[in-house]
N, C-alpha and C. Protein backbone atom coordinates (compact mmCIF):
# COMPACT_ATOMS: atom_id res chain seq x y z
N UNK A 1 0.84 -1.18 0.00
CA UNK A 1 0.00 0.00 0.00
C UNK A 1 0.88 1.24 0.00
N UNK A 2 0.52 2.11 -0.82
CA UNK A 2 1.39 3.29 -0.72
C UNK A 2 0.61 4.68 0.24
N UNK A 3 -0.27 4.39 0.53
CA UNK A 3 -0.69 5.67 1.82
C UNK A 3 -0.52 4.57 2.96
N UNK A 4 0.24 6.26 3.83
CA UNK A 4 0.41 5.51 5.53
C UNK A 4 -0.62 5.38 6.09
N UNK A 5 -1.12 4.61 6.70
CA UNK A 5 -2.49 4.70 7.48
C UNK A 5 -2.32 5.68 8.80
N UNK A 6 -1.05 5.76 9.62
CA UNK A 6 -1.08 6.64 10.47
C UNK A 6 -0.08 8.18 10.46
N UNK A 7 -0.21 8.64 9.46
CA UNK A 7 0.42 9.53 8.60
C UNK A 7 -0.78 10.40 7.89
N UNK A 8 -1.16 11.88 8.27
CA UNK A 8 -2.31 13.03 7.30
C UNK A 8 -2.29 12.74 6.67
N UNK A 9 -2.74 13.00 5.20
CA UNK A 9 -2.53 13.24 4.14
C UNK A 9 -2.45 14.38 3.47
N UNK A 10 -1.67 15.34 2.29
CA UNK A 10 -1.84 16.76 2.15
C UNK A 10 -2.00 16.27 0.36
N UNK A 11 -3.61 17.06 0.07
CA UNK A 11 -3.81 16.58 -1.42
C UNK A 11 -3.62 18.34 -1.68
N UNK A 12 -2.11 18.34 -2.33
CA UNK A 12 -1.83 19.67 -3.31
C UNK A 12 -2.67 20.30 -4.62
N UNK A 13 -3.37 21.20 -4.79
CA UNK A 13 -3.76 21.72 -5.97
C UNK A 13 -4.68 20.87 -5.89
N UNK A 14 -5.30 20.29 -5.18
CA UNK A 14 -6.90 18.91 -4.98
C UNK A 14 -8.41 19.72 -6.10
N UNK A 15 -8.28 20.96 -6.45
CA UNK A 15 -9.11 21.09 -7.61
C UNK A 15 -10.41 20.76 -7.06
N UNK A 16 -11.25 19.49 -8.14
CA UNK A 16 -12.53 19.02 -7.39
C UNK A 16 -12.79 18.03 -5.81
N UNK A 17 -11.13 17.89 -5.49
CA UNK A 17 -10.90 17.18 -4.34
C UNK A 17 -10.65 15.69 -4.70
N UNK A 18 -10.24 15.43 -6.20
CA UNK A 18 -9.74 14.21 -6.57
C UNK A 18 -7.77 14.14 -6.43
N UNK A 19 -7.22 12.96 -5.59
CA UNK A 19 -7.95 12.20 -4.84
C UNK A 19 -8.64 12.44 -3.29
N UNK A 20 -7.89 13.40 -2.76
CA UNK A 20 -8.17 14.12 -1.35
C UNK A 20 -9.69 13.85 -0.99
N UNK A 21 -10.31 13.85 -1.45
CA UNK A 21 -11.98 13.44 -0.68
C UNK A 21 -12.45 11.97 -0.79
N UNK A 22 -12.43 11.08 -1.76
CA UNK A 22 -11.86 10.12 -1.90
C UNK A 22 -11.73 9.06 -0.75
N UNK A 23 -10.66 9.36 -0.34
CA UNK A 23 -9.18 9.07 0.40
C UNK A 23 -10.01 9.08 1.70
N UNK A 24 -10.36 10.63 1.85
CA UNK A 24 -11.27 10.68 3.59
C UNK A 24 -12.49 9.98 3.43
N UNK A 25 -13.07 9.93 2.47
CA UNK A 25 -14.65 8.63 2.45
C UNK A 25 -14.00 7.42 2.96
N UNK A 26 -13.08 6.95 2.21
CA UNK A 26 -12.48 5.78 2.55
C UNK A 26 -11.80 5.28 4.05
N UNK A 27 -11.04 6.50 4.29
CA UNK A 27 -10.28 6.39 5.66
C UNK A 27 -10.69 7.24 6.67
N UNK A 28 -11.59 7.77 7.17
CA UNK A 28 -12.41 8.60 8.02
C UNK A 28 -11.60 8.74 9.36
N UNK A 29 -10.62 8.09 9.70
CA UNK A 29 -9.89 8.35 10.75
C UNK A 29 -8.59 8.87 10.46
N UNK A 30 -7.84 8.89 9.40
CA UNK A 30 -7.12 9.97 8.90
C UNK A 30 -7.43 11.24 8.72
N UNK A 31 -6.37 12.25 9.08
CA UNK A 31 -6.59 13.81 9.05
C UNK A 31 -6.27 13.66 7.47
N UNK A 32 -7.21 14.73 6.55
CA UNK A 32 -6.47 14.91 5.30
C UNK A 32 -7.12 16.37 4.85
N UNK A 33 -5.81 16.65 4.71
CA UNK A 33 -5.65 18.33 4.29
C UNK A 33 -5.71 18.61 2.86
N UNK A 34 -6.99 19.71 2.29
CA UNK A 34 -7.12 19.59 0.75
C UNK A 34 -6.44 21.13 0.22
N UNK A 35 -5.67 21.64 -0.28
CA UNK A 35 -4.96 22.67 -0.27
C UNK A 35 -5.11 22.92 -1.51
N UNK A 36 -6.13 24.10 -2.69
CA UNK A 36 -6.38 24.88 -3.05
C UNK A 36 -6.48 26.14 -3.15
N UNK A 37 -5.54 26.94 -4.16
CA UNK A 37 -5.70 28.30 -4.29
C UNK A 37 -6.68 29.31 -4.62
N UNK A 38 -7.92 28.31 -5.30
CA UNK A 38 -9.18 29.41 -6.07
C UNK A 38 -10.19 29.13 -5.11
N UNK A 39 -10.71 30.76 -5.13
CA UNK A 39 -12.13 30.25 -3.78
C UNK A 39 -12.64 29.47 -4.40
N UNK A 40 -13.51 29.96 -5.48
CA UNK A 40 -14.44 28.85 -6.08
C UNK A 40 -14.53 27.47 -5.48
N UNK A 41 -13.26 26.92 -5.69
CA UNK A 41 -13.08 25.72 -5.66
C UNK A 41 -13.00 25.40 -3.85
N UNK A 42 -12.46 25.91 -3.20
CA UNK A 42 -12.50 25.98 -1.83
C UNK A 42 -13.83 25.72 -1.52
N UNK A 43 -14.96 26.92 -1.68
CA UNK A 43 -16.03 26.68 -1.70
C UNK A 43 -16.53 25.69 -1.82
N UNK A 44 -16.58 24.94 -2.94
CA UNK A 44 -17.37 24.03 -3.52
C UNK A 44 -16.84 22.74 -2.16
N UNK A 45 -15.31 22.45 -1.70
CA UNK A 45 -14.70 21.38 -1.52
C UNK A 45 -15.69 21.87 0.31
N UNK A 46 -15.72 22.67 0.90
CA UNK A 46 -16.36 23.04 1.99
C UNK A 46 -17.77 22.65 2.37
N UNK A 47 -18.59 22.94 0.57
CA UNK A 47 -20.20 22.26 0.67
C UNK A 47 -19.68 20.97 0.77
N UNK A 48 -18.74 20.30 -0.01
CA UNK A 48 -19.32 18.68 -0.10
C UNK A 48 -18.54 17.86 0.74
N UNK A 49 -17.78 19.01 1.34
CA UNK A 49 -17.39 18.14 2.91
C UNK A 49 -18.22 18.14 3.87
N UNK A 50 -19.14 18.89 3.98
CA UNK A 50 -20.19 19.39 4.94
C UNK A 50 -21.46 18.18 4.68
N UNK A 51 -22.13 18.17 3.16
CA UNK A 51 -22.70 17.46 2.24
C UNK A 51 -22.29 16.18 2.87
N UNK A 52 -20.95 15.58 2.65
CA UNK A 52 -20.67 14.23 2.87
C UNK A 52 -20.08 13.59 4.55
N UNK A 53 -20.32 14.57 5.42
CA UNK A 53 -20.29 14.73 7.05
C UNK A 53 -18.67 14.60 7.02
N UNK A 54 -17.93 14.90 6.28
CA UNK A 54 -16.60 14.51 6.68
C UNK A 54 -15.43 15.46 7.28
N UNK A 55 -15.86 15.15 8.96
CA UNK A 55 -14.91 15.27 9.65
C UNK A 55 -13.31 15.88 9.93
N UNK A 56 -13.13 14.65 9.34
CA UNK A 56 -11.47 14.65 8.65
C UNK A 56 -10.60 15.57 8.32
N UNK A 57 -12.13 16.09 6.99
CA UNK A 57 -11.13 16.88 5.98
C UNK A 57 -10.92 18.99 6.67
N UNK A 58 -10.03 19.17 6.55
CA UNK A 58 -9.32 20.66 6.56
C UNK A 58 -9.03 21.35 5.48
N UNK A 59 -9.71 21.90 5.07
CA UNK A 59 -9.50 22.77 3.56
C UNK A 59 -9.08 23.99 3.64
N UNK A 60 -7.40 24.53 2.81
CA UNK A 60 -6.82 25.19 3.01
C UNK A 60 -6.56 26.30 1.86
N UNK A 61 -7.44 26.95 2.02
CA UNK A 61 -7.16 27.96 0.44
C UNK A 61 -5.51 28.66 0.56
N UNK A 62 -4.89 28.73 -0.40
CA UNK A 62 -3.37 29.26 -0.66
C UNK A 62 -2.79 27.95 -1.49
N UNK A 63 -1.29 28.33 -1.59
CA UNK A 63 -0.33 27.15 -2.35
C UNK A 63 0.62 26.45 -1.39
N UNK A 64 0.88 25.41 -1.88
CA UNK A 64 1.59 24.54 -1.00
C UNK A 64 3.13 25.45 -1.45
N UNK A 65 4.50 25.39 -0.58
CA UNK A 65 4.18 24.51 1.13
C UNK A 65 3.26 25.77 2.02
N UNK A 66 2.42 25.03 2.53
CA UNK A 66 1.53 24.94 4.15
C UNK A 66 1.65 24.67 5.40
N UNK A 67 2.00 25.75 6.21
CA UNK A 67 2.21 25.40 8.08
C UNK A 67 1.22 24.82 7.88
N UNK A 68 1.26 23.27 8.81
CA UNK A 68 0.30 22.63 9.25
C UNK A 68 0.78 22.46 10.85
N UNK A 69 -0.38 21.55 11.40
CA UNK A 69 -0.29 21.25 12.73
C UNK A 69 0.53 20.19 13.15
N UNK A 70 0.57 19.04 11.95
CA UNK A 70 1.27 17.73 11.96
C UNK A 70 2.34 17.92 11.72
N UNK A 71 3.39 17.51 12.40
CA UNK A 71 4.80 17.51 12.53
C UNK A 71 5.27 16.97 10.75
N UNK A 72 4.85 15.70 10.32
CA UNK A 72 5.41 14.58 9.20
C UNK A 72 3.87 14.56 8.60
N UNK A 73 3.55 14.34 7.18
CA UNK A 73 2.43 14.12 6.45
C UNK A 73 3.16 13.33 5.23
N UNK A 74 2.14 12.78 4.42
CA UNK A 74 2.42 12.45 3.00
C UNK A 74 1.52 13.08 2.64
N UNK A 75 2.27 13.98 1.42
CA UNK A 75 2.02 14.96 0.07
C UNK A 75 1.59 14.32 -1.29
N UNK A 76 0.30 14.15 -1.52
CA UNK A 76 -0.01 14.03 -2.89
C UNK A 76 -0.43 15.24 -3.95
N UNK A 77 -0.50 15.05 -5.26
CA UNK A 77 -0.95 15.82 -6.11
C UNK A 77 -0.94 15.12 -6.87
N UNK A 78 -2.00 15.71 -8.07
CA UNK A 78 -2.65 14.98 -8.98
C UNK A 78 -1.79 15.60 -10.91
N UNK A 79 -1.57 17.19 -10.46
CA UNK A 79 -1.80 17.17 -11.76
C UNK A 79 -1.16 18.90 -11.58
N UNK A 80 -0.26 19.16 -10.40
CA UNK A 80 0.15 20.54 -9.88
C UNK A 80 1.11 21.19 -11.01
N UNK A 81 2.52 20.16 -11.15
CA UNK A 81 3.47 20.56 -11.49
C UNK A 81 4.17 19.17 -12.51
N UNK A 82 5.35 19.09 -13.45
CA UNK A 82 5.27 17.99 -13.88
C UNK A 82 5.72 16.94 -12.81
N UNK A 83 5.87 16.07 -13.43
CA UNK A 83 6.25 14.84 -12.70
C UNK A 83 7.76 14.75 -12.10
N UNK A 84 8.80 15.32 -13.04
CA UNK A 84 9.60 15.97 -12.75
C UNK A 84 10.32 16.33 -10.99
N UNK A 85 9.06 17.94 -11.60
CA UNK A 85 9.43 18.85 -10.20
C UNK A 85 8.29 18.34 -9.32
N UNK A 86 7.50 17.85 -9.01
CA UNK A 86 6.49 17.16 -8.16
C UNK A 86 6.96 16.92 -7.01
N UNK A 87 7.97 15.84 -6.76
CA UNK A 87 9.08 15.53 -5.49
C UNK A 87 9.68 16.25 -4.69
N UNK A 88 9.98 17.36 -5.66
CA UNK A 88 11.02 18.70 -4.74
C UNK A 88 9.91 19.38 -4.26
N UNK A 89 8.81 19.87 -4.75
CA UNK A 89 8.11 20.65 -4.05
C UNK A 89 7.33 20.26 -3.58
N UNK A 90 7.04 18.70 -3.23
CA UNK A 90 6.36 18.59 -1.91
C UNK A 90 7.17 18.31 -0.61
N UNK A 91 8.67 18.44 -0.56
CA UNK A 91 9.34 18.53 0.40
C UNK A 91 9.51 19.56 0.75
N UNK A 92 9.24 20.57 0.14
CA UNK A 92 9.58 21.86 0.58
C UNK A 92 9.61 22.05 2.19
N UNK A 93 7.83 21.86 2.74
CA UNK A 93 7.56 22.33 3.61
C UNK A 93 8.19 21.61 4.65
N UNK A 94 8.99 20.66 4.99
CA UNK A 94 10.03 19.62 6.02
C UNK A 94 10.94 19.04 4.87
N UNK A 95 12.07 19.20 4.70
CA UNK A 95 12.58 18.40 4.26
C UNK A 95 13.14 17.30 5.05
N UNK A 96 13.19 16.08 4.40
CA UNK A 96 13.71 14.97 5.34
C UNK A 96 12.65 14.34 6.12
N UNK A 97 11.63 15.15 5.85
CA UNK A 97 10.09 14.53 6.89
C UNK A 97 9.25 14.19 6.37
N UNK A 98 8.59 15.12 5.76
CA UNK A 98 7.39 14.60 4.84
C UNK A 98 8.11 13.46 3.61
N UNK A 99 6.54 12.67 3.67
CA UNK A 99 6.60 11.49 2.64
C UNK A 99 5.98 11.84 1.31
N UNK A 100 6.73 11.33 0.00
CA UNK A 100 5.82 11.87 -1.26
C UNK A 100 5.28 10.84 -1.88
N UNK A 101 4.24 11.10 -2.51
CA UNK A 101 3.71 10.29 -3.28
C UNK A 101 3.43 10.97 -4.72
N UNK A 102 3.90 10.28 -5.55
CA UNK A 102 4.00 10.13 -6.86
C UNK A 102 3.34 9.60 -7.98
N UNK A 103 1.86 9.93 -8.46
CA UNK A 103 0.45 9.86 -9.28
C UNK A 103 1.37 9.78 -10.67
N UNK A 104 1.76 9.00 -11.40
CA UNK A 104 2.05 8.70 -12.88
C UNK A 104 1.35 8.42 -13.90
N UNK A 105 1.35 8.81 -15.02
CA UNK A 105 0.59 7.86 -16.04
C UNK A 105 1.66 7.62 -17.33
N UNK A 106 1.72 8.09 -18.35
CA UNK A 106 2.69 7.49 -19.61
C UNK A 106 3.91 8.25 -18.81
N UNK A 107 3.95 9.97 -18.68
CA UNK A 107 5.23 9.66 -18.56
C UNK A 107 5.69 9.56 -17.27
N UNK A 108 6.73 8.98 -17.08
CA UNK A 108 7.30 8.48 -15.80
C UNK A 108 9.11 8.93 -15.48
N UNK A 109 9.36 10.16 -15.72
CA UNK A 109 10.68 10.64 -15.28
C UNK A 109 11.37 10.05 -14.59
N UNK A 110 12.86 9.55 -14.57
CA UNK A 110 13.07 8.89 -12.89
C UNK A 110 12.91 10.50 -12.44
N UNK A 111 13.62 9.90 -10.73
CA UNK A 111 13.88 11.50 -10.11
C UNK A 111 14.44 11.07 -8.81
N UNK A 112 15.47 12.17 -8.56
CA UNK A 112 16.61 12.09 -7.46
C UNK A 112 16.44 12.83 -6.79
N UNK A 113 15.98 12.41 -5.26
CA UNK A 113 15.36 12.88 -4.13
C UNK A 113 16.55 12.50 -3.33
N UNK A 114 17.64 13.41 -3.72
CA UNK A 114 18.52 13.00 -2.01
C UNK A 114 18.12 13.30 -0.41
N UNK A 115 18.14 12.12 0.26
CA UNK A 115 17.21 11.50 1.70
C UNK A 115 15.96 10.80 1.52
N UNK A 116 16.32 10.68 0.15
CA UNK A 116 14.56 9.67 -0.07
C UNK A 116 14.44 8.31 -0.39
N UNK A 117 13.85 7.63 -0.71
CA UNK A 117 14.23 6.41 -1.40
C UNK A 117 12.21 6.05 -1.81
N UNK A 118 12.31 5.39 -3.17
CA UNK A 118 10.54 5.02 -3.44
C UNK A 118 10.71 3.35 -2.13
N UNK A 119 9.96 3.55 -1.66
CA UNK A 119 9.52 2.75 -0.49
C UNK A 119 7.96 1.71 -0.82
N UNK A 120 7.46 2.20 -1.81
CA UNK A 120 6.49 1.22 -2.22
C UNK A 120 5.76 1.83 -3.47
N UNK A 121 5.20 0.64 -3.89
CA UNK A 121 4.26 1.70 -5.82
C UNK A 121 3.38 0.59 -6.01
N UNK A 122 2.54 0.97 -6.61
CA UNK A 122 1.60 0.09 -7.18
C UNK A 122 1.33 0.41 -8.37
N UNK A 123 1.13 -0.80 -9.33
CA UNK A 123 0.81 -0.54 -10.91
C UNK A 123 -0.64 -0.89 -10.97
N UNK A 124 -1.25 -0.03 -11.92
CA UNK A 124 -2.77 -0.70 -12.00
C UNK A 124 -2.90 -0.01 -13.55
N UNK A 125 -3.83 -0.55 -14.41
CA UNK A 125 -3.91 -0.25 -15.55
C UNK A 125 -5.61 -0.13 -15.97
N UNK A 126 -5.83 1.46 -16.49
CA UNK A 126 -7.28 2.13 -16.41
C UNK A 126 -8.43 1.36 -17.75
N UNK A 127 -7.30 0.43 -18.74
CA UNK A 127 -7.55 -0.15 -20.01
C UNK A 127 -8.20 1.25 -21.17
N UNK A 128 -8.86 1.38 -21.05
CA UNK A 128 -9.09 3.15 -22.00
C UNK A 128 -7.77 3.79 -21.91
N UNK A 129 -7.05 4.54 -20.85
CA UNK A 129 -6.50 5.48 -21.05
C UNK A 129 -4.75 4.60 -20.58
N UNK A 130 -4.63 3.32 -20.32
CA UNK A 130 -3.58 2.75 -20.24
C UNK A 130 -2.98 2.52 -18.57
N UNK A 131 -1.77 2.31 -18.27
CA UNK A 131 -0.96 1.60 -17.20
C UNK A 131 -0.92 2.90 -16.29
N UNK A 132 -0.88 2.60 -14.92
CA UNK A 132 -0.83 4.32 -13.87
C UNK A 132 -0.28 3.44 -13.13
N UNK A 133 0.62 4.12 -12.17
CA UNK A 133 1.73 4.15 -11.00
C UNK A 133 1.61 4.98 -10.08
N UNK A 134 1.55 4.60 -8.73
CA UNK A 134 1.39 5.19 -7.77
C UNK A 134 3.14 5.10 -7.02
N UNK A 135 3.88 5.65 -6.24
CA UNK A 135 4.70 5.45 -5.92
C UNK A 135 4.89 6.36 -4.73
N UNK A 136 5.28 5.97 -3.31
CA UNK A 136 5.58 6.60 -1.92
C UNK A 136 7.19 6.74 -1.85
N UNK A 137 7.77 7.93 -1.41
CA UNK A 137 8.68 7.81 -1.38
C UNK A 137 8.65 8.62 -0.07
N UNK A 138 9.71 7.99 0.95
CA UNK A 138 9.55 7.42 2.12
C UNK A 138 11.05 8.39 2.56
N UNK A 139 11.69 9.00 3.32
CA UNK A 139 12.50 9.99 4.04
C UNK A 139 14.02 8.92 4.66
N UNK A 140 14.88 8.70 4.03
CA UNK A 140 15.86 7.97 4.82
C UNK A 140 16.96 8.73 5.22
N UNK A 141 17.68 7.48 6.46
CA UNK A 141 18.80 8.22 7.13
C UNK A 141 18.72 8.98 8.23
N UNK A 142 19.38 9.42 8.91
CA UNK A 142 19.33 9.94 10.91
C UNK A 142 18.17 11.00 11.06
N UNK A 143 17.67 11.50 10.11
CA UNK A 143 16.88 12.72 9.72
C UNK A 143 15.47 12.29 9.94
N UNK A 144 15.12 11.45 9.14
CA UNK A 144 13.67 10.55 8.79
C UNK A 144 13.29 10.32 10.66
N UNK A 145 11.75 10.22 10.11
CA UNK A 145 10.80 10.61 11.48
C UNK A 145 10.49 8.99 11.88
């Protein structure tokens, strides 16, 4: 599995709240933080957290990185920045702490996260639109939480 079960979650640029709302239907005892810059969209993610009783979720209008309350989180995004720069800027906000996770589809960059290492991935394939990769990459060395 590539989400921690006892680890937030922070869904970057979460848009309609895909996967970030999701994620909290599913895991209702995880904190998960949905971090959007456009009200609009804030808005909307506020009714249908309210709409869908969920708890959980903390919706944060601005851009990542985000003071949060949680010391260590894993950082997803769907569709922020390329695949590329994705890694570096979800460490921004701790480096050496926070965990990333890595949403792929055709292209698949490597990428060199010094203190990191991919710690788990899963392949699954959508058949219409082809093969997707999920991948956690996990904080190593005296630093890591």
């Amino acid at each position: 599995q590539c989400l921690a079960n006892h680890l937030p979650l922070v869904d970057v640029g979460t848009g309609s709240g895909t996967p970030g709302v999701i994620i909290a239907c599913l895991k209702p005892n995880n904190s998960i933080y949905l971090v959007e810059p456009i009200a609009k969209r804030t808005a909307f993610l506020r009714s249908v957290s309210r709409e869908l009783g969920l708890k959980n979720v903390h919706i944060i209008r601005g851009r990542w990185p985000q003071d949060l309350p949680d010391r260590v989180v894993q950082v997803i995004s769907r569709a922020v920045v390329s695949p590329e720069s994705w890694p570096h800027l979800a460490t921004e906000r701790a480096p050496g702490k926070d965990h990333v996770i890595r949403m792929l589809a055709a292209q698949r960059p490597p990428v060199s996260l010094p203190g990191y290492a991919e710690t788990a991935h899963i392949n699954y394939d959508l058949a219409v639109h082809g093969e997707r990769r999920v991948e956690r990459w996990s904080p190593q060395g005296p630093s890591a939480p």
